[in-house]
C-alpha atoms as a PDB file:
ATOM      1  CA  UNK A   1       0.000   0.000   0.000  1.00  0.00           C
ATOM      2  CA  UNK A   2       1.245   3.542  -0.738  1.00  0.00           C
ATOM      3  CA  UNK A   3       0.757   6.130   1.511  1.00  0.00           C
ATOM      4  CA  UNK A   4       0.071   9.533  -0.397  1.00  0.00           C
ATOM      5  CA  UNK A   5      -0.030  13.059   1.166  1.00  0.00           C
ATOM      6  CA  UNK A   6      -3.306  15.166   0.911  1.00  0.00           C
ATOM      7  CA  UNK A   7      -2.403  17.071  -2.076  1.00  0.00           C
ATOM      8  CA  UNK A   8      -1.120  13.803  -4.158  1.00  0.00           C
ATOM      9  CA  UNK A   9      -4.353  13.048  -4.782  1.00  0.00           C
ATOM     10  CA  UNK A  10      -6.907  14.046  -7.308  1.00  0.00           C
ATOM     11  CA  UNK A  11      -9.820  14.980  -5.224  1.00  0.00           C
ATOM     12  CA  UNK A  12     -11.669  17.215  -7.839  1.00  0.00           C
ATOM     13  CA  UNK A  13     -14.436  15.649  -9.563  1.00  0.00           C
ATOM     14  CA  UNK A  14     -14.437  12.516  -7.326  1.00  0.00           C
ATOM     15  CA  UNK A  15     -17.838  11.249  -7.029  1.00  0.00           C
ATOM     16  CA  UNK A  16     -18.356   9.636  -3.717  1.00  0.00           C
ATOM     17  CA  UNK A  17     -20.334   6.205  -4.368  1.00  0.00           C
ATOM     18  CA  UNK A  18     -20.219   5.317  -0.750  1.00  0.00           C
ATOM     19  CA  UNK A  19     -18.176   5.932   2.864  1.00  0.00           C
ATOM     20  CA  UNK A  20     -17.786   2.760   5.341  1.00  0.00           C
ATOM     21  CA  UNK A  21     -16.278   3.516   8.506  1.00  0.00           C
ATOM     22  CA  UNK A  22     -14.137   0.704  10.106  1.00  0.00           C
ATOM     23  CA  UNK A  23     -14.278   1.463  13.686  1.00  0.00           C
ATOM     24  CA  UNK A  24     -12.249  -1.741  15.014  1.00  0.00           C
ATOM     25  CA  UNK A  25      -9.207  -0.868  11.984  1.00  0.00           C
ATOM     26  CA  UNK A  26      -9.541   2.901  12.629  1.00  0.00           C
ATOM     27  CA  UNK A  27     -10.233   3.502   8.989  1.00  0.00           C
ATOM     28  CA  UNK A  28     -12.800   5.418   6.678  1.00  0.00           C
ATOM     29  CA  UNK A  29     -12.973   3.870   3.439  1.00  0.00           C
ATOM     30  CA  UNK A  30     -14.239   6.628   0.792  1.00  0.00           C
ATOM     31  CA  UNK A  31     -15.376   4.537  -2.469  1.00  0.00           C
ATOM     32  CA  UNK A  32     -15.492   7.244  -5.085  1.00  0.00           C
ATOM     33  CA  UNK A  33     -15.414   7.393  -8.983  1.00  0.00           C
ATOM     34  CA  UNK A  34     -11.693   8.639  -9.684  1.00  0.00           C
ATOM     35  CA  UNK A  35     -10.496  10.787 -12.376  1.00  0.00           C
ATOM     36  CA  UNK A  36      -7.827   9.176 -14.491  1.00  0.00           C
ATOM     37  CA  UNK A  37      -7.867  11.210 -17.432  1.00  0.00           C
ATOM     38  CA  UNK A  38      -9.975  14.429 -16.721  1.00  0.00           C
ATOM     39  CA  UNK A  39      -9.054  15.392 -20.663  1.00  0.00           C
ATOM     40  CA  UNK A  40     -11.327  12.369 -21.971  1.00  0.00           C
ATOM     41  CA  UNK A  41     -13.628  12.421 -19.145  1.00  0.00           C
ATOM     42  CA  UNK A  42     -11.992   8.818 -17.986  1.00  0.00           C
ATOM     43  CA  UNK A  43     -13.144   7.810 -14.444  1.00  0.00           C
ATOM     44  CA  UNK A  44     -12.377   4.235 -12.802  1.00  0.00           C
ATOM     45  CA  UNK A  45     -13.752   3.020  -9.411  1.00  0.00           C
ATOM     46  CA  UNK A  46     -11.196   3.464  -6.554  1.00  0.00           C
ATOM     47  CA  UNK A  47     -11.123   3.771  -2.569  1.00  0.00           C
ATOM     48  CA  UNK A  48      -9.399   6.188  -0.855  1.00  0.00           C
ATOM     49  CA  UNK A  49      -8.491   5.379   2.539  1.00  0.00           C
ATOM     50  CA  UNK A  50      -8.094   7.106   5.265  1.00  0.00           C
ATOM     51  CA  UNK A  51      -5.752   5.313   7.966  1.00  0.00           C
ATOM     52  CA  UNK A  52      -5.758   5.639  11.828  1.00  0.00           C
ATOM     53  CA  UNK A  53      -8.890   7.653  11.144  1.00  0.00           C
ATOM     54  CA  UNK A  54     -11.776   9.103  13.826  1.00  0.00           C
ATOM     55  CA  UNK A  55     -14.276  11.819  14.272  1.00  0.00           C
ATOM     56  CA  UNK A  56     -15.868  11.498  10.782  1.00  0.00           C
ATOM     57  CA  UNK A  57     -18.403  14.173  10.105  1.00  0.00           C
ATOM     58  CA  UNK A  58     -20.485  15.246   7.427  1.00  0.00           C
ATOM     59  CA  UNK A  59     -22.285  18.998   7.237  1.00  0.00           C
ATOM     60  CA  UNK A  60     -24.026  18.471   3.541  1.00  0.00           C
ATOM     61  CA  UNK A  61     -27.454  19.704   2.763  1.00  0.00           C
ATOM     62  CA  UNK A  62     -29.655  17.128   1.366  1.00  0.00           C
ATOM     63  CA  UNK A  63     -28.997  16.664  -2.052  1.00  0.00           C
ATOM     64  CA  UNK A  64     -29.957  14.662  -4.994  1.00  0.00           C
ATOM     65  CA  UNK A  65     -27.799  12.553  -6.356  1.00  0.00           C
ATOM     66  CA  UNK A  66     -24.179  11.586  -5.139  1.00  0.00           C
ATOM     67  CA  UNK A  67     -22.070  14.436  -4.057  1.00  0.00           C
ATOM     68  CA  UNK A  68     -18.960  15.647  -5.902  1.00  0.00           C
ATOM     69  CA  UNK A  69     -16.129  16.822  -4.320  1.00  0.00           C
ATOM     70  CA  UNK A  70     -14.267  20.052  -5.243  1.00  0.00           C
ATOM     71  CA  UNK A  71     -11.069  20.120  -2.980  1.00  0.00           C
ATOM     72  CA  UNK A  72      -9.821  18.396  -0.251  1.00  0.00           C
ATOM     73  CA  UNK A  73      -7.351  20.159   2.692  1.00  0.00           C
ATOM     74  CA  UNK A  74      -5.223  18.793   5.002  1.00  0.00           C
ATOM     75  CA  UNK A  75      -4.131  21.050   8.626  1.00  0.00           C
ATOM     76  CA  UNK A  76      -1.800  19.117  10.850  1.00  0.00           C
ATOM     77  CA  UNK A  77      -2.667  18.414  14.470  1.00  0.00           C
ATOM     78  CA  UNK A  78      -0.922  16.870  17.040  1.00  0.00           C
ATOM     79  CA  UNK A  79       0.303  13.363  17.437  1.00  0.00           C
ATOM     80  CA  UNK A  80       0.885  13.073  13.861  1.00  0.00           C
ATOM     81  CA  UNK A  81      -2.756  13.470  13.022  1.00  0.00           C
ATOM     82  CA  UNK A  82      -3.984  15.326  10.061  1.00  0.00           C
ATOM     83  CA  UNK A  83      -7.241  17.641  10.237  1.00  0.00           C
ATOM     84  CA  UNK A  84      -8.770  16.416   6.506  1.00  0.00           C
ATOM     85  CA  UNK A  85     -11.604  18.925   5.148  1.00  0.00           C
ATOM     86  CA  UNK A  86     -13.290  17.287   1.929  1.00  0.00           C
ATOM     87  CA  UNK A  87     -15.452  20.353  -0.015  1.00  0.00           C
ATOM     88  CA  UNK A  88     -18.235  19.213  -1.683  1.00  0.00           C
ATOM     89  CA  UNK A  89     -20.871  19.974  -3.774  1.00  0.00           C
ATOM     90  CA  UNK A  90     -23.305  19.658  -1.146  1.00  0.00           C
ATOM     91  CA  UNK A  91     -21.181  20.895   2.020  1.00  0.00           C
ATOM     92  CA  UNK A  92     -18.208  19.751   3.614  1.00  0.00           C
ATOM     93  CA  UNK A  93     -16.828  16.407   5.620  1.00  0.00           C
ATOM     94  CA  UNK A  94     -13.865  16.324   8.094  1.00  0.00           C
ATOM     95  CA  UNK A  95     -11.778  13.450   9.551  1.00  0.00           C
ATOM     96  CA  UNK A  96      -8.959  13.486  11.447  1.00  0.00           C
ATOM     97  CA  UNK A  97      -6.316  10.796   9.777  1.00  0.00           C
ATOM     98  CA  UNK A  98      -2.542  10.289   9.900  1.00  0.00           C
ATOM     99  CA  UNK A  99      -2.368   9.050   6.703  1.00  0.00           C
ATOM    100  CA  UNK A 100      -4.054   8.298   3.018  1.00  0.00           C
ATOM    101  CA  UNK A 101      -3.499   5.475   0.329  1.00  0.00           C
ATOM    102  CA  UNK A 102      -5.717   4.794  -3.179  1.00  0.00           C
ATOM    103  CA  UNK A 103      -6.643   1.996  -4.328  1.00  0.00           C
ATOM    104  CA  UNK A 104      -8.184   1.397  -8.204  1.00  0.00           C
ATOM    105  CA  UNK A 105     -10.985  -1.203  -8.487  1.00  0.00           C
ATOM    106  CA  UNK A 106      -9.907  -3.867 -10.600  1.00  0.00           C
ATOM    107  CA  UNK A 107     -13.141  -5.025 -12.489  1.00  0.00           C
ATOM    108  CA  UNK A 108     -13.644  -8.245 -13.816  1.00  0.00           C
END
């Protein structure tokens, strides 16, 4: 697994499909639709995931359809914790991580 930093990955134009939160592993598993090649409008199915995560929490209005996001930030805290703020279409989520890896989809 490779461990990226906040602004190594694409966050614009992700479309979050789903978020599962892993208590017992202290993860957040964001399963979004990733851009590959924004030029021909190529997206693949990936999950970004946030390690030694806690204190997930989404302020979105209701909104139809999935939400987009437009920019992700990253403030660090203490104990080698990140503050992660996700901007999306419909609001904003935060998690406090210490550390971020992607993963493609394979499809068969």
């Amino acid at each position: 697994m490779k461990l990226l930093a906040c602004e190594q990955v694409h966050w614009h134009d992700c479309v979050i499909q789903s978020v599962l939160v892993l208590p017992e592993a202290s993860e957040i598993e964001l399963r979004v639709e990733y851009p590959m090649d924004w030029e021909a409008n190529q997206f693949e199915l990936a999950t970004i995931r946030l390690l030694n995560a806690f204190g997930y929490k989404e302020y979105e209005e209701p909104f139809a359809g999935a939400p987009t996001i437009l920019r992700a930030t990253s403030e660090p805290q203490a104990g080698g914790h990140h503050l992660l703020r996700i901007e999306t279409n419909a609001g904003y989520r935060e998690v406090f991580c210490s550390a971020i890896s992607l993963e493609l989809t394979a499809e068969s």
